[in-house]
PDB file of N, CA and C in Angstrom:
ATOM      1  N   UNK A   1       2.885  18.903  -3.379  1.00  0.00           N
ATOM      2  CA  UNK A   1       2.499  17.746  -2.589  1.00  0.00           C
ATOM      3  C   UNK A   1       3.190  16.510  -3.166  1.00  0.00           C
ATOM      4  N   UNK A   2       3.676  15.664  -2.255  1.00  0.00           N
ATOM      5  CA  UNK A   2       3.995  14.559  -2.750  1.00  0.00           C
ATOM      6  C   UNK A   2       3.506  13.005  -2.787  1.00  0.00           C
ATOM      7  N   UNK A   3       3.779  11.840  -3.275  1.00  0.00           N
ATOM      8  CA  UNK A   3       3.096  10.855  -3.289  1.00  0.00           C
ATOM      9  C   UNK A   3       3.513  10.030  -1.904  1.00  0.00           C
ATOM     10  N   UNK A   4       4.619  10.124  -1.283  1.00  0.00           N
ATOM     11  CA  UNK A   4       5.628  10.108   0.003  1.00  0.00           C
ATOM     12  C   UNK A   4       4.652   9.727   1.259  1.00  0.00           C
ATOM     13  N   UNK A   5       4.933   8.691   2.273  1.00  0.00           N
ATOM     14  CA  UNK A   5       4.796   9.761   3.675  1.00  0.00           C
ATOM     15  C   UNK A   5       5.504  10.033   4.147  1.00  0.00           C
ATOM     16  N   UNK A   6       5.427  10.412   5.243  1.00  0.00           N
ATOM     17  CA  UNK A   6       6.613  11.003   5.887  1.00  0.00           C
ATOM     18  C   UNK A   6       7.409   9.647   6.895  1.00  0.00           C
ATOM     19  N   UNK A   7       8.947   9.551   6.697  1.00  0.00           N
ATOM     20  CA  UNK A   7       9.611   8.787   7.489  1.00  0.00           C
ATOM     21  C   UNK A   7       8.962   8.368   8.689  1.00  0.00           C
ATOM     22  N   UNK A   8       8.307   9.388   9.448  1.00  0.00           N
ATOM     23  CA  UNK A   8       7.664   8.853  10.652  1.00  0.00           C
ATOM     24  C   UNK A   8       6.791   7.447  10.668  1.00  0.00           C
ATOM     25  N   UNK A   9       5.777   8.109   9.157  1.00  0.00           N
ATOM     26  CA  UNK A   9       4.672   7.276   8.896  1.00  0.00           C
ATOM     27  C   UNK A   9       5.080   6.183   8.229  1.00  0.00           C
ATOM     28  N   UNK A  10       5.976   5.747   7.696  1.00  0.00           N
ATOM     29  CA  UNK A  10       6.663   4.592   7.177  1.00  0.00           C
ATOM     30  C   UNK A  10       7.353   3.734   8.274  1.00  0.00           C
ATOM     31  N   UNK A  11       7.912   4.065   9.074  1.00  0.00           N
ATOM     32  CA  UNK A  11       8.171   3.524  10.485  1.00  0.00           C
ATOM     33  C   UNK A  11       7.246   3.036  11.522  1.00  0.00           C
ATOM     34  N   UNK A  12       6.461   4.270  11.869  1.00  0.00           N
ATOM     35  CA  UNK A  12       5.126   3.403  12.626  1.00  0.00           C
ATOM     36  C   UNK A  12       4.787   2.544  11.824  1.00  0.00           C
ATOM     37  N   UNK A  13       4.216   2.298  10.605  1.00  0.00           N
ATOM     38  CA  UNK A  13       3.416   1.114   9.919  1.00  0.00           C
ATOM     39  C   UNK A  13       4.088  -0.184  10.241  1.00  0.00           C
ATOM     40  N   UNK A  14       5.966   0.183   9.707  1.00  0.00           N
ATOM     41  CA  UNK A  14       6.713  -1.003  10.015  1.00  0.00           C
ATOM     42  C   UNK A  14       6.773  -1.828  11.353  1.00  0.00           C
ATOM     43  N   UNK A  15       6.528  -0.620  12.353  1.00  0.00           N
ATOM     44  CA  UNK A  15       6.408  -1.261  13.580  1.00  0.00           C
ATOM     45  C   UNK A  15       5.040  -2.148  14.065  1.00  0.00           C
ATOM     46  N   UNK A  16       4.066  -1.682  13.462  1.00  0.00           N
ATOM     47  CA  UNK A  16       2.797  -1.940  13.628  1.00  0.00           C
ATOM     48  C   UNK A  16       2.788  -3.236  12.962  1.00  0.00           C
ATOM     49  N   UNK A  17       3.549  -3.375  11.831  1.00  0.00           N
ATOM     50  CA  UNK A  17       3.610  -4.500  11.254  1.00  0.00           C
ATOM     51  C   UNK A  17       4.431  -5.527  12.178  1.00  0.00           C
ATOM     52  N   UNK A  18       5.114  -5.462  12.540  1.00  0.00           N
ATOM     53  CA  UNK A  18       6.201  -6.159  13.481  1.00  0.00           C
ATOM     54  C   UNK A  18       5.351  -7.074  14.611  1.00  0.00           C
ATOM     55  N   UNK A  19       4.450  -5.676  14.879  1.00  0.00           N
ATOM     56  CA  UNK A  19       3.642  -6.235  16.347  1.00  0.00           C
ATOM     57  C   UNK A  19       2.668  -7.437  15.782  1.00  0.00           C
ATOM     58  N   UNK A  20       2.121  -7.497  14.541  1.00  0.00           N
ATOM     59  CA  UNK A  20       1.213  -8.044  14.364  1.00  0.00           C
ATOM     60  C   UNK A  20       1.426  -9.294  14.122  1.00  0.00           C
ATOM     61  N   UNK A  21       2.733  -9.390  13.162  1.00  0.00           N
ATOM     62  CA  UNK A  21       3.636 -10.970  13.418  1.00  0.00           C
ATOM     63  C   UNK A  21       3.813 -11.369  15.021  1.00  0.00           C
ATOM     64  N   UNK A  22       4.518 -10.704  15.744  1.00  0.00           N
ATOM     65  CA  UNK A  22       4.572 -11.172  16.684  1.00  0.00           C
ATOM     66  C   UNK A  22       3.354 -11.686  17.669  1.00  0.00           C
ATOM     67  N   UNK A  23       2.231 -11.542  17.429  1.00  0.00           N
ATOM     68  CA  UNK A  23       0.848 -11.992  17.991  1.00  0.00           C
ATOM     69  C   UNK A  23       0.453 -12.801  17.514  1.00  0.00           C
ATOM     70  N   UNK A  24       0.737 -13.188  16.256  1.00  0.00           N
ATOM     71  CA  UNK A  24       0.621 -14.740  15.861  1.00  0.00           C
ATOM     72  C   UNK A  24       1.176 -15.969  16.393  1.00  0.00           C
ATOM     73  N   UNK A  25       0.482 -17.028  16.197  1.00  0.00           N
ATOM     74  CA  UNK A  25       0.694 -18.001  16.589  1.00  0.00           C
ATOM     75  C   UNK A  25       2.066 -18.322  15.843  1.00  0.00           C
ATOM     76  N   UNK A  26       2.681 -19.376  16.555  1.00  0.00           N
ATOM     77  CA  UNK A  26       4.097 -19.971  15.458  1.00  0.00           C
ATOM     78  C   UNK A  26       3.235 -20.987  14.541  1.00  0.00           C
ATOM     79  N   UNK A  27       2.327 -21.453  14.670  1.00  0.00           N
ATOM     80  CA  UNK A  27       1.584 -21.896  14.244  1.00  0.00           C
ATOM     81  C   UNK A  27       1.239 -21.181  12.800  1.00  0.00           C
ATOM     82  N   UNK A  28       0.583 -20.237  13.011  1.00  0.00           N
ATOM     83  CA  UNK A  28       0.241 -19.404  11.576  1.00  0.00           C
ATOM     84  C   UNK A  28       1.049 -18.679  10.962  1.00  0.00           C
ATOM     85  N   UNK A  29       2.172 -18.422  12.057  1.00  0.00           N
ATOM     86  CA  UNK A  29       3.493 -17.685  10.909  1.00  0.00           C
ATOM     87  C   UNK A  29       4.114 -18.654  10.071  1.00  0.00           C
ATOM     88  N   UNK A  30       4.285 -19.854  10.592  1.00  0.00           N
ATOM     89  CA  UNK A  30       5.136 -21.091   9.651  1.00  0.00           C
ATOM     90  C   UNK A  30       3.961 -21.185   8.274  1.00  0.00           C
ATOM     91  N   UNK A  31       2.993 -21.046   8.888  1.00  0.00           N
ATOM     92  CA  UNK A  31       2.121 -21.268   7.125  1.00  0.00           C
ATOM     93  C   UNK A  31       2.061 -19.782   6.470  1.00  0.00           C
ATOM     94  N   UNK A  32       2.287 -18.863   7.394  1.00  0.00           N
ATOM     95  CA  UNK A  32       2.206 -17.768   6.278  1.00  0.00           C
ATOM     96  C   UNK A  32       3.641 -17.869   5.612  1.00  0.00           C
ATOM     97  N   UNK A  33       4.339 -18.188   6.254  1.00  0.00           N
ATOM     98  CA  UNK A  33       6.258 -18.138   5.150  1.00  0.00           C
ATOM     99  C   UNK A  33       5.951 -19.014   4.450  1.00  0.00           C
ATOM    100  N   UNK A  34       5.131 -20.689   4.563  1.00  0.00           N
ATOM    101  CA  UNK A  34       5.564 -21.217   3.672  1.00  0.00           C
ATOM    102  C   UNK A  34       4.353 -20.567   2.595  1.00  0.00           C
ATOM    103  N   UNK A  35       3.123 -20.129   2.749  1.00  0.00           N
ATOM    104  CA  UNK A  35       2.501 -19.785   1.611  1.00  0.00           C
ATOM    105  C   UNK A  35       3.343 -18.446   0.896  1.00  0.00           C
ATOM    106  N   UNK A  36       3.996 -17.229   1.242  1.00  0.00           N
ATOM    107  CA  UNK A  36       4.416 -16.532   1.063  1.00  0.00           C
ATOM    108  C   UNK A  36       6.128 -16.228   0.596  1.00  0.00           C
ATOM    109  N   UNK A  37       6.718 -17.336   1.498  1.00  0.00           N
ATOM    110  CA  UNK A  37       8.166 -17.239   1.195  1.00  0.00           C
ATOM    111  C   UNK A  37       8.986 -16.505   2.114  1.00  0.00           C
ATOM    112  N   UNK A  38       8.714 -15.110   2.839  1.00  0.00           N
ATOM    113  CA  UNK A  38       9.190 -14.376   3.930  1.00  0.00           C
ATOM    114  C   UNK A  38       8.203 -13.635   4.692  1.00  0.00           C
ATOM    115  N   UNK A  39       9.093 -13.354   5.572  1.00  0.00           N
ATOM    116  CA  UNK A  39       8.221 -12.771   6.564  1.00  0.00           C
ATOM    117  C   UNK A  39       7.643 -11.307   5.852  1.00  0.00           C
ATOM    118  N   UNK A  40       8.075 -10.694   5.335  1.00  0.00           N
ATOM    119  CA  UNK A  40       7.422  -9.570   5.033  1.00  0.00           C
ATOM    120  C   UNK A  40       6.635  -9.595   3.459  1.00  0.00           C
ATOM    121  N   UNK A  41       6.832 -10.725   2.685  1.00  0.00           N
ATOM    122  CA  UNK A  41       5.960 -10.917   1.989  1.00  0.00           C
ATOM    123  C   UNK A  41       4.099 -11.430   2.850  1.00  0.00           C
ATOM    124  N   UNK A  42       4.750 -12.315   3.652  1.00  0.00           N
ATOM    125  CA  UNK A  42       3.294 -12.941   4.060  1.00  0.00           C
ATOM    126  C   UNK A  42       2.978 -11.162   5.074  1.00  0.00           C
ATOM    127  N   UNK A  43       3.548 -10.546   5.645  1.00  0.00           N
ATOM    128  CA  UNK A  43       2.972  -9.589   6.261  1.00  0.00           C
ATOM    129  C   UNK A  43       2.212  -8.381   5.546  1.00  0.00           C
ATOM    130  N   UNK A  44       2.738  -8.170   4.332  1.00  0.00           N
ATOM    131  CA  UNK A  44       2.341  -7.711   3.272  1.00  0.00           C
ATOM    132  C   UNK A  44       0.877  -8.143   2.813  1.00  0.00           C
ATOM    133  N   UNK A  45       0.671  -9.559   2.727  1.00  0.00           N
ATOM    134  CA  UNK A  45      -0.347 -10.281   2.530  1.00  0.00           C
ATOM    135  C   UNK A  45      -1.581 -10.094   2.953  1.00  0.00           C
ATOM    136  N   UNK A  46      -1.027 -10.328   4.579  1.00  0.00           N
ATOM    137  CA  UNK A  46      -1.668 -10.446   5.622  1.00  0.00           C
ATOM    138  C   UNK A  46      -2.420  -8.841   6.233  1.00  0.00           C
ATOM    139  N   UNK A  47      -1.496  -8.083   5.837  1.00  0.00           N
ATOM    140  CA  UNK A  47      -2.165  -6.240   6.414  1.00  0.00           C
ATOM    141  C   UNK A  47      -3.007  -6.349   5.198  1.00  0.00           C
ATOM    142  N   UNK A  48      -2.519  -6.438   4.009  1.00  0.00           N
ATOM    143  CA  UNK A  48      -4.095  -6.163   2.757  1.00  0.00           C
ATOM    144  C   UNK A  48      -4.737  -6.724   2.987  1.00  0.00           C
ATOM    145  N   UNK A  49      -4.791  -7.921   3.142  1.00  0.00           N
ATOM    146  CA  UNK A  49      -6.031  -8.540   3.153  1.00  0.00           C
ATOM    147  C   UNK A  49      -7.485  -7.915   4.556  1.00  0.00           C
ATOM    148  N   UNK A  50      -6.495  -8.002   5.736  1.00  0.00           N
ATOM    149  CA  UNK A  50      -7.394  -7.388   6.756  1.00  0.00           C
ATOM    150  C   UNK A  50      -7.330  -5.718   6.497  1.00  0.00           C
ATOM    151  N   UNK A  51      -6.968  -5.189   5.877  1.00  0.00           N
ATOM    152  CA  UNK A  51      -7.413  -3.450   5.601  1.00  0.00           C
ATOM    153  C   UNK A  51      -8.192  -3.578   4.743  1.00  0.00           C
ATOM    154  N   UNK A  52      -8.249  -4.865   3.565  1.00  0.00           N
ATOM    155  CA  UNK A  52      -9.997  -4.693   2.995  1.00  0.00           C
ATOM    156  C   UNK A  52     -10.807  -5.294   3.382  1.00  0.00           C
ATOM    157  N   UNK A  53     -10.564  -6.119   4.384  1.00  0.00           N
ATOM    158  CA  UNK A  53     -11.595  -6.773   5.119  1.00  0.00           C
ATOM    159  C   UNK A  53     -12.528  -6.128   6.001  1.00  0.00           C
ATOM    160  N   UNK A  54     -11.963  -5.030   6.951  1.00  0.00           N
ATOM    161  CA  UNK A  54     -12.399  -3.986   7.712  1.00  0.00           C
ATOM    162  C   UNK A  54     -11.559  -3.520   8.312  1.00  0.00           C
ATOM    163  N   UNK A  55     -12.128  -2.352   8.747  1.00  0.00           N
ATOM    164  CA  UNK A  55     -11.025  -1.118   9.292  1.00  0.00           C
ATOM    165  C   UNK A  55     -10.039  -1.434  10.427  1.00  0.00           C
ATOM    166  N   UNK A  56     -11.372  -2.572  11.387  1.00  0.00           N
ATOM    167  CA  UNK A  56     -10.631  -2.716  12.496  1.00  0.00           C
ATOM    168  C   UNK A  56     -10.463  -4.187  12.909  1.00  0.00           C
ATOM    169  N   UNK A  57     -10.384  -4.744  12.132  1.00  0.00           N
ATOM    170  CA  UNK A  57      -9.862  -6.104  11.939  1.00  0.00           C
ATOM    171  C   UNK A  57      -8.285  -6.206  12.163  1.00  0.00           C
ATOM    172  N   UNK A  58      -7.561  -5.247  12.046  1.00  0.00           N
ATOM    173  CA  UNK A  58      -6.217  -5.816  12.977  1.00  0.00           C
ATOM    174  C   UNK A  58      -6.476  -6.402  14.112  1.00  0.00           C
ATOM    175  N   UNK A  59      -7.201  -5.596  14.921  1.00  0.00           N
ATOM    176  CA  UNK A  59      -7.132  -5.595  16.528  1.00  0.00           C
ATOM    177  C   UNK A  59      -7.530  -7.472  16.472  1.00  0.00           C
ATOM    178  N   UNK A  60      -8.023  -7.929  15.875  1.00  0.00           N
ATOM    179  CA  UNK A  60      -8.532  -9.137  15.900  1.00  0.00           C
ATOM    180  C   UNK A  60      -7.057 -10.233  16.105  1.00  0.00           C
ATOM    181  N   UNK A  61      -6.037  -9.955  16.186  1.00  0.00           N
ATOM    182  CA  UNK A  61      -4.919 -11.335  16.235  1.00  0.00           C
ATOM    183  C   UNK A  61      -4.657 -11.227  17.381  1.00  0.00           C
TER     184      UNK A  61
END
C-alpha cells in the first residue's frame, strides 16, 4: 500500500479547488493573495481551514 493517491484523485481535488476560487468574490480573492501571497497558497489555506471546520462547509461559497 502506498501513502499516494491516485493521479485521478489528485486532479479532481485540483479541480475542485479551482472551482472554489472561482466562486469567490474578487473581493475575497484579492485579500486571500494578499494575506497568503498566491493563489494556491491562500487555496491551500482556505480548503483546511473549511475541512476542519465541517465536512460540508465547501458547499457554503
Amino acid at each position: 500500500m502506498t501513502d499516494t493517491l491516485p493521479d485521478t484523485a489528485v486532479l479532481d481535488t485540483a479541480l475542485q479547488m479551482v472551482e472554489v476560487w472561482n466562486r469567490l468574490s474578487a473581493d475575497k480573492q484579492a485579500l486571500l493573495l494578499k494575506r497568503f501571497g498566491t493563489q494556491e497558497n491562500a487555496l491551500a489555506a482556505l480548503v483546511t481551514t473549511q475541512l476542519l471546520a465541517a465536512p460540508s462547509s465547501l458547499t457554503s461559497f
